[in-house]
PDB file of N, CA and C in Angstrom:
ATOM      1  N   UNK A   1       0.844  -1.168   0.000  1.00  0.00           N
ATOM      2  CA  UNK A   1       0.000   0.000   0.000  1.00  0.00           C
ATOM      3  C   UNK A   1       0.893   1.236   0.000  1.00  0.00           C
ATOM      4  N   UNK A   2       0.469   2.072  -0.733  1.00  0.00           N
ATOM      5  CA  UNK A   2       1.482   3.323  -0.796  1.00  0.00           C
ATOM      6  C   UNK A   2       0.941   4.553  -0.544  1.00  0.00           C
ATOM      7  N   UNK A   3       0.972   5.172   0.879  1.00  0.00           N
ATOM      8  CA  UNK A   3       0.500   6.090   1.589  1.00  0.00           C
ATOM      9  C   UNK A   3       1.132   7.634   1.297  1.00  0.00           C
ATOM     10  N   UNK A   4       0.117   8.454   1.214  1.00  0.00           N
ATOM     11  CA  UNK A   4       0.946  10.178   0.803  1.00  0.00           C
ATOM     12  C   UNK A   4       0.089  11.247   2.025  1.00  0.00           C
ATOM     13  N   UNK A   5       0.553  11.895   2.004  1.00  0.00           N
ATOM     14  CA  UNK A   5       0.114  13.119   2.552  1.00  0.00           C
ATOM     15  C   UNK A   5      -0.530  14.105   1.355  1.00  0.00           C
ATOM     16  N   UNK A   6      -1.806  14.413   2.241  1.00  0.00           N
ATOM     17  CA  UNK A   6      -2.726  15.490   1.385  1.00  0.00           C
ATOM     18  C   UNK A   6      -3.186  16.561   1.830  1.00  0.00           C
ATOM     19  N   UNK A   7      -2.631  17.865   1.730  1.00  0.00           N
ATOM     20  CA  UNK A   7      -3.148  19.130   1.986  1.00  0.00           C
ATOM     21  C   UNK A   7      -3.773  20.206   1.065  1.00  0.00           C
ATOM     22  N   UNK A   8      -4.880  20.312   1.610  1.00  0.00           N
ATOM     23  CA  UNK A   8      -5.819  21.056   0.882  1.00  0.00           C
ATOM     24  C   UNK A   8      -6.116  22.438   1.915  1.00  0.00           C
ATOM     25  N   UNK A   9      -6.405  23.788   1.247  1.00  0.00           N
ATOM     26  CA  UNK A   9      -6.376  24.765   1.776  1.00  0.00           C
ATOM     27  C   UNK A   9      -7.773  24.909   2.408  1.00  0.00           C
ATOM     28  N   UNK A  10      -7.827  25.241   3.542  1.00  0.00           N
ATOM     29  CA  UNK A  10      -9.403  25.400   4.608  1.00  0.00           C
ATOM     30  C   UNK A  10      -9.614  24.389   5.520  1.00  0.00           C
ATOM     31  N   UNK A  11      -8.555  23.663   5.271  1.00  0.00           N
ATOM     32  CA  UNK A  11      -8.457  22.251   6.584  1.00  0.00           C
ATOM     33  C   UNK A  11      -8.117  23.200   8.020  1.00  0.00           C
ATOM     34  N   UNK A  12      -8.463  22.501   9.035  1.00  0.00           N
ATOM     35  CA  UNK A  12      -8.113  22.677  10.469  1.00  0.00           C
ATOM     36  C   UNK A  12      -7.715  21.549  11.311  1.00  0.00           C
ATOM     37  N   UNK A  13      -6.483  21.338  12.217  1.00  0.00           N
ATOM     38  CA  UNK A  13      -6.835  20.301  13.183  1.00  0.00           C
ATOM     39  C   UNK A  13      -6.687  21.157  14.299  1.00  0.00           C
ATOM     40  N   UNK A  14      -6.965  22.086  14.687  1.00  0.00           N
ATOM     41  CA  UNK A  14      -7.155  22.961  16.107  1.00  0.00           C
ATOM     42  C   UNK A  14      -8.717  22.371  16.620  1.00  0.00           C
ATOM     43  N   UNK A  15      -8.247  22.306  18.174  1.00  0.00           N
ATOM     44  CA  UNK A  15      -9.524  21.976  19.196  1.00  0.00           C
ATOM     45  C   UNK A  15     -10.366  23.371  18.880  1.00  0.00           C
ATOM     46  N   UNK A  16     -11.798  22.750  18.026  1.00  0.00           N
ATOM     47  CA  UNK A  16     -12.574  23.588  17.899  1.00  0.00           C
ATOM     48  C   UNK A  16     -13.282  24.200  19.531  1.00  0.00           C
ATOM     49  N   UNK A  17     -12.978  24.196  20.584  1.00  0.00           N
ATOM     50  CA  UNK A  17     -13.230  24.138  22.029  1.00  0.00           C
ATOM     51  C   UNK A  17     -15.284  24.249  21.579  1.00  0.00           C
ATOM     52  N   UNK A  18     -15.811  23.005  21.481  1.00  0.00           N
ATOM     53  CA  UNK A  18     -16.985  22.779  21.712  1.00  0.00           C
ATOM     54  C   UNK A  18     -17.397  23.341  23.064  1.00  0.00           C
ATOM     55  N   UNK A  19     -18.518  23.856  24.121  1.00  0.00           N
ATOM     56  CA  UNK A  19     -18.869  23.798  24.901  1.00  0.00           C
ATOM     57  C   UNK A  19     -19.203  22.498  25.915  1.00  0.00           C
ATOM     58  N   UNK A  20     -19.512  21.653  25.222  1.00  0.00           N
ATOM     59  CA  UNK A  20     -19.483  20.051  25.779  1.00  0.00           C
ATOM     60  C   UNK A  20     -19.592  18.756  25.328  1.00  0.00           C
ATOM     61  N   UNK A  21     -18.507  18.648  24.415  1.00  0.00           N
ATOM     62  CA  UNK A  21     -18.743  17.696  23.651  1.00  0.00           C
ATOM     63  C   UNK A  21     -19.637  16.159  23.921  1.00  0.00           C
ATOM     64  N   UNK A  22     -18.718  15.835  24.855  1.00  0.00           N
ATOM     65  CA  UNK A  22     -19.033  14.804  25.741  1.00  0.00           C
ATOM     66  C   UNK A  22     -20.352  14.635  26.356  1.00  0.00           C
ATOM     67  N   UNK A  23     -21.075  15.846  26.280  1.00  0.00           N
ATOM     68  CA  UNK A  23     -22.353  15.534  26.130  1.00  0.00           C
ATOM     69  C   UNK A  23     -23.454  16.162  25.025  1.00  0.00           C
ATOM     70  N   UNK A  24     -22.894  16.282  23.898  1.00  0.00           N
ATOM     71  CA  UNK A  24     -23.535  16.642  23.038  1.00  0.00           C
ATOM     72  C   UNK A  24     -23.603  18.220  22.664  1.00  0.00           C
ATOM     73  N   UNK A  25     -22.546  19.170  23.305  1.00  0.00           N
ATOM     74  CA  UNK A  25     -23.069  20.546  23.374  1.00  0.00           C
ATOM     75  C   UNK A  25     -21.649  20.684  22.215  1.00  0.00           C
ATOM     76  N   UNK A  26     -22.511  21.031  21.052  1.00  0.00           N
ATOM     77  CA  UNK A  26     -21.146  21.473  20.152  1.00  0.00           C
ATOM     78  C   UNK A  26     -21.457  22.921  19.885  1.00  0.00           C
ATOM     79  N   UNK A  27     -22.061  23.447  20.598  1.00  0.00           N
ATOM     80  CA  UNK A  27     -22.279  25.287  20.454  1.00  0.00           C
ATOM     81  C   UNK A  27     -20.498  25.304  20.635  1.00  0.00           C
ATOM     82  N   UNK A  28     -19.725  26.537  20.221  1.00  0.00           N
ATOM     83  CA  UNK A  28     -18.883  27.282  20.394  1.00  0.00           C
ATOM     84  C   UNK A  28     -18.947  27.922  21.532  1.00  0.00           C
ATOM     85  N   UNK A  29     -17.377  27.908  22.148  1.00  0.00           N
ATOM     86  CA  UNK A  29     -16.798  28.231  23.026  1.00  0.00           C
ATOM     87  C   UNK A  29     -16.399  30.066  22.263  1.00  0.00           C
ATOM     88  N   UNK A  30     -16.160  30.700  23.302  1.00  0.00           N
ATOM     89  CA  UNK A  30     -15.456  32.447  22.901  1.00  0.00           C
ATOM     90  C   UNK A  30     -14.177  31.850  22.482  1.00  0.00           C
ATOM     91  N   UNK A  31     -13.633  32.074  21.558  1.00  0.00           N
ATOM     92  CA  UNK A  31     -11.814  31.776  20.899  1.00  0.00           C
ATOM     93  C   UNK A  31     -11.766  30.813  20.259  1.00  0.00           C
ATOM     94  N   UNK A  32     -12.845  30.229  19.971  1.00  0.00           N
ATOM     95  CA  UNK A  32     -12.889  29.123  19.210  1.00  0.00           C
ATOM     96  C   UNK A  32     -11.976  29.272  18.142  1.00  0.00           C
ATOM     97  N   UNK A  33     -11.550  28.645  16.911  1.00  0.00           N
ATOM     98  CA  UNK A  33     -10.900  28.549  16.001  1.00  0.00           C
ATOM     99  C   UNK A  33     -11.716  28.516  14.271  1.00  0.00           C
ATOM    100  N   UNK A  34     -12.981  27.676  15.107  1.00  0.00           N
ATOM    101  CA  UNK A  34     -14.047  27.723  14.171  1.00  0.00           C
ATOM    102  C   UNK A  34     -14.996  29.248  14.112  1.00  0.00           C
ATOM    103  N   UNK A  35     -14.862  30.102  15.078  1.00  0.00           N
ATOM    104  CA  UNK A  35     -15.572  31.373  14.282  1.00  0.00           C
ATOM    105  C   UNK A  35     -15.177  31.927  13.507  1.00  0.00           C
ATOM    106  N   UNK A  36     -16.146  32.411  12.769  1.00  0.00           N
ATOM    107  CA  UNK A  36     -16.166  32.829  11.369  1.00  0.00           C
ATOM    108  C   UNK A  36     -14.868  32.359  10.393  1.00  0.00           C
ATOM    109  N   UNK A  37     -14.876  30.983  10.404  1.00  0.00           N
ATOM    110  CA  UNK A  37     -13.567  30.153   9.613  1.00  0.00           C
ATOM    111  C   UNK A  37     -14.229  30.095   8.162  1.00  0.00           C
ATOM    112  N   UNK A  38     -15.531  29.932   8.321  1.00  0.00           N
ATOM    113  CA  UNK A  38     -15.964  29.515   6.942  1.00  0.00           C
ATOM    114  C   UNK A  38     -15.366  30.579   5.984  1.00  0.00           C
ATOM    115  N   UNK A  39     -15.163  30.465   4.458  1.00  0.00           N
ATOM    116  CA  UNK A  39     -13.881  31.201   3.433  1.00  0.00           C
ATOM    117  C   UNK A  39     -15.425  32.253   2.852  1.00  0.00           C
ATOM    118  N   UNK A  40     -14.677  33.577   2.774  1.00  0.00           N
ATOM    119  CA  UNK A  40     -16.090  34.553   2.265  1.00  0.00           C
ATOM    120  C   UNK A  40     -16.422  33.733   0.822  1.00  0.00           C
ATOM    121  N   UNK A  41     -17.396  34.452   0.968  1.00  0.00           N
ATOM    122  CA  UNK A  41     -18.324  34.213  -0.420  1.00  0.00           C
ATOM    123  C   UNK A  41     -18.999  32.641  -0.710  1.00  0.00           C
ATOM    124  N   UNK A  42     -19.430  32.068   0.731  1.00  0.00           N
ATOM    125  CA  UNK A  42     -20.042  31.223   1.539  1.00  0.00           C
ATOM    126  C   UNK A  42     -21.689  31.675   1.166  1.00  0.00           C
ATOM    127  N   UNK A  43     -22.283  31.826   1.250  1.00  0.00           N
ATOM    128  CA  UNK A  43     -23.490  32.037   1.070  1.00  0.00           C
ATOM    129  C   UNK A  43     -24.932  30.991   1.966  1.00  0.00           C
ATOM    130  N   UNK A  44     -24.360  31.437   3.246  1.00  0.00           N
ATOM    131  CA  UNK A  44     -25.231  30.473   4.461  1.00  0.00           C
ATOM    132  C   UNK A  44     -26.296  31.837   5.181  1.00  0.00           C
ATOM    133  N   UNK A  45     -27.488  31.850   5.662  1.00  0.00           N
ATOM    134  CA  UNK A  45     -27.949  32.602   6.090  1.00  0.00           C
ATOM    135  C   UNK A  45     -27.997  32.186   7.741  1.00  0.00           C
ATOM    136  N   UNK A  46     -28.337  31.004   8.143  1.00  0.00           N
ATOM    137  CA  UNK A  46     -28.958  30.405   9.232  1.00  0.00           C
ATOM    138  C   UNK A  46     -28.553  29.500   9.258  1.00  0.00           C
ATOM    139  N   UNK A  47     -27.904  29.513  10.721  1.00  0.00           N
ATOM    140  CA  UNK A  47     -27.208  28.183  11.224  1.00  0.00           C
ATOM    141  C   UNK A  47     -28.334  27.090  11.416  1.00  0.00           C
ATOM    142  N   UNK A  48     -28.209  25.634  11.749  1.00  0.00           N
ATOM    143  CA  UNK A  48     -28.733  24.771  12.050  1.00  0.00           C
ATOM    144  C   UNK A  48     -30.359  24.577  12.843  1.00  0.00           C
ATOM    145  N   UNK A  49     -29.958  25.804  14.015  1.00  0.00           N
ATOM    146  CA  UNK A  49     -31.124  26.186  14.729  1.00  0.00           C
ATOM    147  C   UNK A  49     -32.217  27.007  13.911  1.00  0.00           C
ATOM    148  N   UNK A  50     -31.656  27.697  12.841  1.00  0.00           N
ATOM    149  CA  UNK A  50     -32.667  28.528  12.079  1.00  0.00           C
ATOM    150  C   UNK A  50     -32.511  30.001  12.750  1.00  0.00           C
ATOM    151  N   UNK A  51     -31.306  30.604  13.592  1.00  0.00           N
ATOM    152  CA  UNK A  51     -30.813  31.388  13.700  1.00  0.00           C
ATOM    153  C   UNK A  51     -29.560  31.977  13.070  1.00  0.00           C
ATOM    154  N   UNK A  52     -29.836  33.416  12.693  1.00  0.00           N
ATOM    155  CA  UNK A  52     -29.161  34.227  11.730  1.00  0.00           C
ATOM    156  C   UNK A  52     -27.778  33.727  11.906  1.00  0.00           C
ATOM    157  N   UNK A  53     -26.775  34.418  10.783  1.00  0.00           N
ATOM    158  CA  UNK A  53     -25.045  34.240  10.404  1.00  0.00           C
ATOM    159  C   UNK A  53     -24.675  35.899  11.153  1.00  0.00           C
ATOM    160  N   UNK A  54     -23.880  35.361  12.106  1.00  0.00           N
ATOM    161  CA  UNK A  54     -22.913  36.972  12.535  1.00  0.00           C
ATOM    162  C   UNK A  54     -21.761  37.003  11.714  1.00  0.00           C
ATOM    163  N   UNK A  55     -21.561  38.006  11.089  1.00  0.00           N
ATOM    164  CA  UNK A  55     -20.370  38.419  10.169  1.00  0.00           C
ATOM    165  C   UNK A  55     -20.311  37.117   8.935  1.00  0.00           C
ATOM    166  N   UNK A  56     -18.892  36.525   8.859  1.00  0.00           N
ATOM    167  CA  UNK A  56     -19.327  35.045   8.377  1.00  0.00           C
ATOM    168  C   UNK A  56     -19.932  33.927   8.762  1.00  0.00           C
ATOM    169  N   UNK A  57     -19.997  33.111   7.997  1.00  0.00           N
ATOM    170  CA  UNK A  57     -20.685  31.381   9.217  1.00  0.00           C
ATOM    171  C   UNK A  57     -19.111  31.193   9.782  1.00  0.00           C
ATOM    172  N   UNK A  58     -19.937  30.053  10.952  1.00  0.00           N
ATOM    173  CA  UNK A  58     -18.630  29.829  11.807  1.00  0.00           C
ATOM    174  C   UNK A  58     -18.680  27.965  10.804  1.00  0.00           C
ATOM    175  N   UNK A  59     -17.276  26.909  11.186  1.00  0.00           N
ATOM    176  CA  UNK A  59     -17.206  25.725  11.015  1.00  0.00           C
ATOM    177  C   UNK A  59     -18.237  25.284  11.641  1.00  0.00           C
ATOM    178  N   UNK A  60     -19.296  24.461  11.665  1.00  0.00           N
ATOM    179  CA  UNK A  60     -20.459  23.864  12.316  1.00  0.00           C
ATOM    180  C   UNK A  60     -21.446  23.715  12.038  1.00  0.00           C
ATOM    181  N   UNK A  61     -22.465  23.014  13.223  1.00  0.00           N
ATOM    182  CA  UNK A  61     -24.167  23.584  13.152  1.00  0.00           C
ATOM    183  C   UNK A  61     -24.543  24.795  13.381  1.00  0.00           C
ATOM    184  N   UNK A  62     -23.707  25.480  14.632  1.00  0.00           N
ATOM    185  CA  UNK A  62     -24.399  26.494  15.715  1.00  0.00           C
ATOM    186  C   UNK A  62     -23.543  27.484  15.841  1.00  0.00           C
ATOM    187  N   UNK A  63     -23.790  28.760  15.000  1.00  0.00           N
ATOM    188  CA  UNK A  63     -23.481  29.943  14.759  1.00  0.00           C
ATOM    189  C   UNK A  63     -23.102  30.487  16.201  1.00  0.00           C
ATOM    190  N   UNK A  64     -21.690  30.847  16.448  1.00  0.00           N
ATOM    191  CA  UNK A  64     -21.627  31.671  17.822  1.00  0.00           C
ATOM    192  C   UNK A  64     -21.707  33.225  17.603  1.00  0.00           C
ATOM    193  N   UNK A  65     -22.572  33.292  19.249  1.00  0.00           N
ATOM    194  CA  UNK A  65     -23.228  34.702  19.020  1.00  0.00           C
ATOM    195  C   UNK A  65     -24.038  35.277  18.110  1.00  0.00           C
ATOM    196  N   UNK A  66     -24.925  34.148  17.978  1.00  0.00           N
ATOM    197  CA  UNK A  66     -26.215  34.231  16.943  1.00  0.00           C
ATOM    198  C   UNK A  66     -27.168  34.309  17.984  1.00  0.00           C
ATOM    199  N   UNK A  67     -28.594  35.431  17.702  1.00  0.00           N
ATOM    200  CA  UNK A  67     -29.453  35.623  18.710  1.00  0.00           C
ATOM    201  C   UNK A  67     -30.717  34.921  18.391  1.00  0.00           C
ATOM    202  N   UNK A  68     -31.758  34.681  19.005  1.00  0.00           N
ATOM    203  CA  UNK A  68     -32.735  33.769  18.570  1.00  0.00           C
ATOM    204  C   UNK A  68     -33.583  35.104  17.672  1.00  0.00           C
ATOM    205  N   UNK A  69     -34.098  34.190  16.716  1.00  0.00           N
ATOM    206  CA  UNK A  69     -34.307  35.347  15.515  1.00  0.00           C
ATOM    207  C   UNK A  69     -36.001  35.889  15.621  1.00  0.00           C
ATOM    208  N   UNK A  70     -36.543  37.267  15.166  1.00  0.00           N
ATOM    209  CA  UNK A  70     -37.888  37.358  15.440  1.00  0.00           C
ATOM    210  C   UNK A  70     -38.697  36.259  15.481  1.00  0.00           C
ATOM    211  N   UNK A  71     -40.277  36.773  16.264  1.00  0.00           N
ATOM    212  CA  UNK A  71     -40.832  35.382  16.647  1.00  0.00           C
ATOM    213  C   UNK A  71     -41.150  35.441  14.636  1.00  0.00           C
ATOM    214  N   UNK A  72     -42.419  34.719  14.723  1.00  0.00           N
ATOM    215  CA  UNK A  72     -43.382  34.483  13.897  1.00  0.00           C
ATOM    216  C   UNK A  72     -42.929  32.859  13.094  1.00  0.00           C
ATOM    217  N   UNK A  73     -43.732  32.183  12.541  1.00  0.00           N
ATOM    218  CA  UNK A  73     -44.310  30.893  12.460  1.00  0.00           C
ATOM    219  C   UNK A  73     -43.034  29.770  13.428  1.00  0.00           C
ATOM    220  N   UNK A  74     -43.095  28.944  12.760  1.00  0.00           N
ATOM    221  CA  UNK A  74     -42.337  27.501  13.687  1.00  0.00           C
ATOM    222  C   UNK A  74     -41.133  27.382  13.459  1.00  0.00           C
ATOM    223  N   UNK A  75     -40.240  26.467  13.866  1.00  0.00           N
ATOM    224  CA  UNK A  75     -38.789  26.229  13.432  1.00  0.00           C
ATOM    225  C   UNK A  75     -39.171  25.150  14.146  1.00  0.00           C
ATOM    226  N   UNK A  76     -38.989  24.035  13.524  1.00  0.00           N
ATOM    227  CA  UNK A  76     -38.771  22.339  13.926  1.00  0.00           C
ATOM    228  C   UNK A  76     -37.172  21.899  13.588  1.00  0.00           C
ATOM    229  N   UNK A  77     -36.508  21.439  14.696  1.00  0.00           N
ATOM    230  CA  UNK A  77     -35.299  20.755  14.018  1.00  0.00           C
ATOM    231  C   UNK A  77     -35.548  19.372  13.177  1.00  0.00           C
ATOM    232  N   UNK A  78     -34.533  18.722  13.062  1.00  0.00           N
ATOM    233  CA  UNK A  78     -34.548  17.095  12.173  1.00  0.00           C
ATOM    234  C   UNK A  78     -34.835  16.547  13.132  1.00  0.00           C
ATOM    235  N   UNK A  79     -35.001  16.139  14.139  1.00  0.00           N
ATOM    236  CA  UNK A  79     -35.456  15.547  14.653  1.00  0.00           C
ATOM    237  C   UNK A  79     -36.580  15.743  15.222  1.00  0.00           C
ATOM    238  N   UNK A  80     -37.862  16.748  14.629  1.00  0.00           N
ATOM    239  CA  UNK A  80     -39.413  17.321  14.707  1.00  0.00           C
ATOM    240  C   UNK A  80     -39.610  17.975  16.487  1.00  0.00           C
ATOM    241  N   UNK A  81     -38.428  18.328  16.619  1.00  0.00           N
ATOM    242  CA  UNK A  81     -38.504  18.709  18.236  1.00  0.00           C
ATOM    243  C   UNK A  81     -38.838  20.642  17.828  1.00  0.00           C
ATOM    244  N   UNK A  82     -40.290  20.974  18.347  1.00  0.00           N
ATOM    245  CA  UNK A  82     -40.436  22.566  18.183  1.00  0.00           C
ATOM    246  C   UNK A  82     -39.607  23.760  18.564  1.00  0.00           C
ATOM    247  N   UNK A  83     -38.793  24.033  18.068  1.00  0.00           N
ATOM    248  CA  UNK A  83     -37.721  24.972  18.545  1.00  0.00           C
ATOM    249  C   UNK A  83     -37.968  26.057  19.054  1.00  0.00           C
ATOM    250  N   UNK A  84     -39.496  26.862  17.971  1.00  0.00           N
ATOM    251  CA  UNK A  84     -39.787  28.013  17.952  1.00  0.00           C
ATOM    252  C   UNK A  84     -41.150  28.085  17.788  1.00  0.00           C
ATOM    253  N   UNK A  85     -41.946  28.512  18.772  1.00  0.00           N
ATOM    254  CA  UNK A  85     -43.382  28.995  18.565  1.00  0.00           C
ATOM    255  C   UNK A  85     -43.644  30.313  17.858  1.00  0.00           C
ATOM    256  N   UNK A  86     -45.151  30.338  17.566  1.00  0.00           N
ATOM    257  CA  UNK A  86     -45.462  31.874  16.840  1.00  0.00           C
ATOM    258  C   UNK A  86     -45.160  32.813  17.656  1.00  0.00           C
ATOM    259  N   UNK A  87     -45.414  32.936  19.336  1.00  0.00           N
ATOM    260  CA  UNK A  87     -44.667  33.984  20.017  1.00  0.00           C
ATOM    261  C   UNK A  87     -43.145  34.009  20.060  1.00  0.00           C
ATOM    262  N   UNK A  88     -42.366  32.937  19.455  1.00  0.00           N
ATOM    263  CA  UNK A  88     -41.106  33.666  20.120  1.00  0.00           C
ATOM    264  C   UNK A  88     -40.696  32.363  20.909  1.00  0.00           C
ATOM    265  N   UNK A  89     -41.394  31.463  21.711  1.00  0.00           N
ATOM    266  CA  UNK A  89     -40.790  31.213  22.928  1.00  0.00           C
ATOM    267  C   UNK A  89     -40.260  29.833  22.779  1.00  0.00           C
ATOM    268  N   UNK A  90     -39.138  29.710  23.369  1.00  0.00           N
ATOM    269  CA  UNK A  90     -38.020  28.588  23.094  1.00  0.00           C
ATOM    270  C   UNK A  90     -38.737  27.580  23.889  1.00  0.00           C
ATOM    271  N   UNK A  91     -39.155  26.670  23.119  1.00  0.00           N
ATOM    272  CA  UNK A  91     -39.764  24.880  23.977  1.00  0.00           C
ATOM    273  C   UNK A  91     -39.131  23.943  23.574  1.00  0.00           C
ATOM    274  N   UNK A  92     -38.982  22.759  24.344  1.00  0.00           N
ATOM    275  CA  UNK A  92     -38.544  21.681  23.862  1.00  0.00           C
ATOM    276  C   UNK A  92     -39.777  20.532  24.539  1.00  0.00           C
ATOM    277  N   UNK A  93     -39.974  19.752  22.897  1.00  0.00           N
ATOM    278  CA  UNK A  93     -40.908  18.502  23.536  1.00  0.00           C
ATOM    279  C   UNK A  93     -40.220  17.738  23.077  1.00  0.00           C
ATOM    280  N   UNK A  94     -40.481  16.531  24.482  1.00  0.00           N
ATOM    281  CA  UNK A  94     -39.805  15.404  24.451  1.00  0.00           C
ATOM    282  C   UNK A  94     -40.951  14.186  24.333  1.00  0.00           C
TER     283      UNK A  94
END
């Protein structure tokens, strides 16, 4: 087998410092490595949650320092859990 090395430009191996990996919290940490890494001219509006892009997107699902966005209709994640009611208000059903 004949093994090479491959570098491509926009790679990272820096500890993206998740908030908790270990239990599922991959929101961004402040100093992360992954904010705003994504290369301009990206064209993402809304991170994962269905909350807005600050400056560029960051590497991820979950935009750091993204605010929960005006109320009005629903936001369901992939897994049909209600994120967002018509008022605004953050629920989770289990």
């Amino acid at each position: 087998m004949n093994l090479e090395t491959v570098t491509t430009a926009g790679n990272t191996t820096s500890n993206p410092l998740f908030v908790d990996a270990a239990e599922g919290n991959f929101e961004l940490q402040s100093g992360s490595p992954a904010i705003n890494a994504i290369l301009a001219g990206v064209d993402i509006a809304y991170d994962f949650r269905g909350w807005p892009i600050v400056e560029l997107p960051d590497i991820g699902a979950y935009e750091y320092g993204a605010t929960v966005p005006a109320a009005g209709g629903m936001l369901i994640d992939a897994s049909g859990v209600l994120l967002r009611s018509v008022e605004g208000t953050l629920l989770k059903i289990e």
